[in-house]
C-alpha atoms as a PDB file:
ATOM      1  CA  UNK A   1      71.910 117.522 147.163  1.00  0.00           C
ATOM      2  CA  UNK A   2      70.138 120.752 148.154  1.00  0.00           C
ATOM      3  CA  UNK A   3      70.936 123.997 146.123  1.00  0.00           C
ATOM      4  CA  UNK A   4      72.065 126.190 148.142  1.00  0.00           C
ATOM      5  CA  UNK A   5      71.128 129.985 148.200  1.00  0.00           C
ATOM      6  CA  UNK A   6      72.295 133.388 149.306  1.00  0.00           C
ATOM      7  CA  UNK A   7      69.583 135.543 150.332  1.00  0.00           C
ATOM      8  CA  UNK A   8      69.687 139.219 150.117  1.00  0.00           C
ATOM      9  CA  UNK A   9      67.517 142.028 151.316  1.00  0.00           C
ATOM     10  CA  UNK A  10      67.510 145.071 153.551  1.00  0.00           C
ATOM     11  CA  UNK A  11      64.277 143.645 155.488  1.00  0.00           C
ATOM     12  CA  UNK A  12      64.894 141.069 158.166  1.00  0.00           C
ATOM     13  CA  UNK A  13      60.992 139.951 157.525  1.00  0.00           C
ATOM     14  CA  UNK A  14      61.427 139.550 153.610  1.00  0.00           C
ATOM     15  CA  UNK A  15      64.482 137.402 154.619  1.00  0.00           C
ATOM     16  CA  UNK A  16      62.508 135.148 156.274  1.00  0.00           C
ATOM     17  CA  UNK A  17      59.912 135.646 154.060  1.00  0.00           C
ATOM     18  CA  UNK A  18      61.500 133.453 151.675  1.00  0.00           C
ATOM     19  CA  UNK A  19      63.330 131.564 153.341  1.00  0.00           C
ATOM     20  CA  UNK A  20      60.744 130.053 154.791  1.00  0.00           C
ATOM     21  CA  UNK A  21      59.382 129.418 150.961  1.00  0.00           C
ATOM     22  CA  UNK A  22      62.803 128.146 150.200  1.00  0.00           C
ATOM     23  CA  UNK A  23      62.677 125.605 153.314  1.00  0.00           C
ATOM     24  CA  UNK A  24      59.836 124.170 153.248  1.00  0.00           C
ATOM     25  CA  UNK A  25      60.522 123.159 149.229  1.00  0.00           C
ATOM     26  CA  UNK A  26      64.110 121.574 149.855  1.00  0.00           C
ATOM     27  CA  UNK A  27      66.549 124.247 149.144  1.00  0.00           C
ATOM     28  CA  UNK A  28      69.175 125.155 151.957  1.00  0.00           C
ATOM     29  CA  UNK A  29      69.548 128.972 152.786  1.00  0.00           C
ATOM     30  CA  UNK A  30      73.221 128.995 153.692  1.00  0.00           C
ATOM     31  CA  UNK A  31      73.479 132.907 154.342  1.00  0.00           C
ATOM     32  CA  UNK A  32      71.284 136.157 154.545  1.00  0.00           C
ATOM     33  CA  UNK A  33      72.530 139.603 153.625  1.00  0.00           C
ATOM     34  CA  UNK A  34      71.428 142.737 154.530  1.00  0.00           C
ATOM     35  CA  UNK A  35      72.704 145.108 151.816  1.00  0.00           C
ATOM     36  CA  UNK A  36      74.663 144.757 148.625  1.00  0.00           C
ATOM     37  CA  UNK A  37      78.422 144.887 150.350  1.00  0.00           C
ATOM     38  CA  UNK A  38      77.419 142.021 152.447  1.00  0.00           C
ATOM     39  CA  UNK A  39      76.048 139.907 149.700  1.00  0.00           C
ATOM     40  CA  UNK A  40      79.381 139.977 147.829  1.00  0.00           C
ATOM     41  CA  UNK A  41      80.972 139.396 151.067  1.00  0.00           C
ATOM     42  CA  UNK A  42      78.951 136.321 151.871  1.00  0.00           C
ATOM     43  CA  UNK A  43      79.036 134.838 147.706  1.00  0.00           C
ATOM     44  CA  UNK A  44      82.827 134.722 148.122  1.00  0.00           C
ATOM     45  CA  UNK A  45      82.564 133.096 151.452  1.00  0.00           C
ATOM     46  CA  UNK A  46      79.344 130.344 150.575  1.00  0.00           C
ATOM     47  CA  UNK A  47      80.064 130.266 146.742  1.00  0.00           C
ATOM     48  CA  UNK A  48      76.098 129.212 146.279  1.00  0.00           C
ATOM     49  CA  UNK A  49      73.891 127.647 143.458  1.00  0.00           C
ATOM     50  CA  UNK A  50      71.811 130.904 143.332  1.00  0.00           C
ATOM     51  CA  UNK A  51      71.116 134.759 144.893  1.00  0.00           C
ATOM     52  CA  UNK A  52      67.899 136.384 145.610  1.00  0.00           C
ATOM     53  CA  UNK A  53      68.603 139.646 145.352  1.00  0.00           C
ATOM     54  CA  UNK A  54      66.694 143.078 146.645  1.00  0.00           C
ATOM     55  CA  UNK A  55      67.126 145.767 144.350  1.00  0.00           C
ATOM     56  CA  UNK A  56      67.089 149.245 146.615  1.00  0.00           C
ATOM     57  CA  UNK A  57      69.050 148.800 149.541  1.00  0.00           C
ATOM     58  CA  UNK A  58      71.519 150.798 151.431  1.00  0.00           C
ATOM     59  CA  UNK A  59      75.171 150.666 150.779  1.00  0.00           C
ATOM     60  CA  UNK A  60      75.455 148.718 148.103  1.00  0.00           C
ATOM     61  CA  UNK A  61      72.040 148.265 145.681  1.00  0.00           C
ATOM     62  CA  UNK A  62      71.297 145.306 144.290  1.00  0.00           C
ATOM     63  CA  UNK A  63      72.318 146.212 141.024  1.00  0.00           C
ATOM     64  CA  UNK A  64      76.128 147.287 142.087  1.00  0.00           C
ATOM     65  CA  UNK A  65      76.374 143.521 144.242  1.00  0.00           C
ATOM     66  CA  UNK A  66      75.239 142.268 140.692  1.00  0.00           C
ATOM     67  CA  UNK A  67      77.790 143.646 138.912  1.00  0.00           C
ATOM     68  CA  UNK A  68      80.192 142.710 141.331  1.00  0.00           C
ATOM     69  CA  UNK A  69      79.528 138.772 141.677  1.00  0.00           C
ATOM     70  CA  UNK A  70      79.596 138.686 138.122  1.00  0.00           C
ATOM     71  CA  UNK A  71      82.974 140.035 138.403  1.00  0.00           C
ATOM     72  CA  UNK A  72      83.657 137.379 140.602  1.00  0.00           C
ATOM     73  CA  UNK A  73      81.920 134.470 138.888  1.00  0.00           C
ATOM     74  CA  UNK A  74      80.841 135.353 134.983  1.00  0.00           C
ATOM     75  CA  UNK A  75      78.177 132.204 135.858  1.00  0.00           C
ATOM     76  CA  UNK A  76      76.284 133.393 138.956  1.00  0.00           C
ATOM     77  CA  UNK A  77      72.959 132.961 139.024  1.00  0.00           C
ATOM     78  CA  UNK A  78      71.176 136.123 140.415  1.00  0.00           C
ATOM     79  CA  UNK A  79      67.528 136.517 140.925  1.00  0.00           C
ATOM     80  CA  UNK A  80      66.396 140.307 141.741  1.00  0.00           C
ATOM     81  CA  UNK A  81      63.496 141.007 144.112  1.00  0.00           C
ATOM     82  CA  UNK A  82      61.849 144.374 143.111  1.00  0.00           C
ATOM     83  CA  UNK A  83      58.775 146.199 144.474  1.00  0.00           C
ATOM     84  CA  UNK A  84      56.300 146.920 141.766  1.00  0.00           C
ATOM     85  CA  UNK A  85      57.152 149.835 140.088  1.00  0.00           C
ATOM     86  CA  UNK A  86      60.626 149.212 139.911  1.00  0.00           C
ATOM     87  CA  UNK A  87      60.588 148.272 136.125  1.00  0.00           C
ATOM     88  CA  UNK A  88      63.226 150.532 135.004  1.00  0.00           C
ATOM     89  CA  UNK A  89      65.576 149.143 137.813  1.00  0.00           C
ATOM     90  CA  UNK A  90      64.448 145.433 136.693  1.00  0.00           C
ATOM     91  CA  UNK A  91      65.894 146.235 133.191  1.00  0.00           C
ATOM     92  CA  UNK A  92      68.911 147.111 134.711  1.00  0.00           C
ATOM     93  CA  UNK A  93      69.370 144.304 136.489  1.00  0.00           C
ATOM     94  CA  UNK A  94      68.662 141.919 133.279  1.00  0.00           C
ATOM     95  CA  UNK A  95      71.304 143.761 131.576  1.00  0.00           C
ATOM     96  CA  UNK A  96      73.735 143.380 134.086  1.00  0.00           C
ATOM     97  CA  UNK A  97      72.882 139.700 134.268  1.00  0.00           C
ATOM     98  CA  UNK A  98      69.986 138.793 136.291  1.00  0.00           C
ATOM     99  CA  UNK A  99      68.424 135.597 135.240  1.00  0.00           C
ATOM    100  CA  UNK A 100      64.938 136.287 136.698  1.00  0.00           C
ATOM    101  CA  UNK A 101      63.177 138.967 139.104  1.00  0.00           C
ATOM    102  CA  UNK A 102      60.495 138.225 141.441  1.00  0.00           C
ATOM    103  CA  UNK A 103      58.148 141.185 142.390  1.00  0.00           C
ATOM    104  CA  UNK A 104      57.116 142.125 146.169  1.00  0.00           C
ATOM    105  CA  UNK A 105      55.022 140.962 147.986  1.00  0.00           C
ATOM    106  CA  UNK A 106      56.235 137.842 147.036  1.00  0.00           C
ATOM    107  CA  UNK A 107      54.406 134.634 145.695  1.00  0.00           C
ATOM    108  CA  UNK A 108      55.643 131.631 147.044  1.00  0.00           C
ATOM    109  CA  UNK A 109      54.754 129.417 143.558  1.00  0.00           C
ATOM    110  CA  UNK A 110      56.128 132.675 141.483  1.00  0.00           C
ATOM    111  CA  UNK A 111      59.388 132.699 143.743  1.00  0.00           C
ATOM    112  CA  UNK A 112      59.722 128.522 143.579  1.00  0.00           C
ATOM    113  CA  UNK A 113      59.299 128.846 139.364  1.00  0.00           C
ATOM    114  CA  UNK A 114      62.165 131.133 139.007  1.00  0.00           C
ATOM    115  CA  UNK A 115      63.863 129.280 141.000  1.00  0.00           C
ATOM    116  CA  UNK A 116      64.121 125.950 139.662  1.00  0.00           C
ATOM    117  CA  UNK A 117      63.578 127.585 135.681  1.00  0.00           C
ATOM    118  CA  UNK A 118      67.196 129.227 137.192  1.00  0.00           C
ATOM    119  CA  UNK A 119      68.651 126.445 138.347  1.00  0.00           C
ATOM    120  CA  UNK A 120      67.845 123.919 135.406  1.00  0.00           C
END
């Protein structure tokens, strides 16, 4: 069966960015989000295998929706998306319980390696 993923960034066109990496290499998107309230919204509602996560975003930041899924479910898996010099931010995130991050622009072979290293 497919994993299925949350995806979870201000940008409509990072979005689809990688969800058209995601796609084409088997997984199943089953919803977007376009800021941190959302995403905890939609991981109650879709319960999925794993989040991409943006780090800055309006509302709720990436590293608040963290917090919160973990709340939620202690065993999320959450990658973060960061632009580059974002490294104090990444840290951040690792602490809080990020299994991975993935820097912008994104690589598709850098984003499919943290995925399945997350996932296995």
């Amino acid at each position: 069966m497919a994993h299925r993923i949350l995806i979870v960034d201000d940008a409509a066109f990072m979005r689809m960015m990688i969800k058209d990496i995601l796609s084409k290499n088997g997984y199943d998107v089953v919803a977007e989000a376009a800021d941190g309230q959302q995403a905890v919204e939609k991981y109650q509602e879709h319960q999925p295998d794993l989040v991409t996560m943006d780090i800055t975003m309006p509302e709720m930041d990436g590293i608040a929706a963290l917090k919160e899924i973990k709340k939620i479910n202690p065993a999320a898996k959450i990658i973060m998306c960061s632009a580059m010099g974002q490294q104090a931010m990444v840290i951040d995130a690792i602490q809080a319980g990020a299994k991975d991050f993935i820097v912008k622009p994104f690589q598709a072979d850098r984003v499919l390696e943290a995925i399945s290293k997350t996932l296995s």
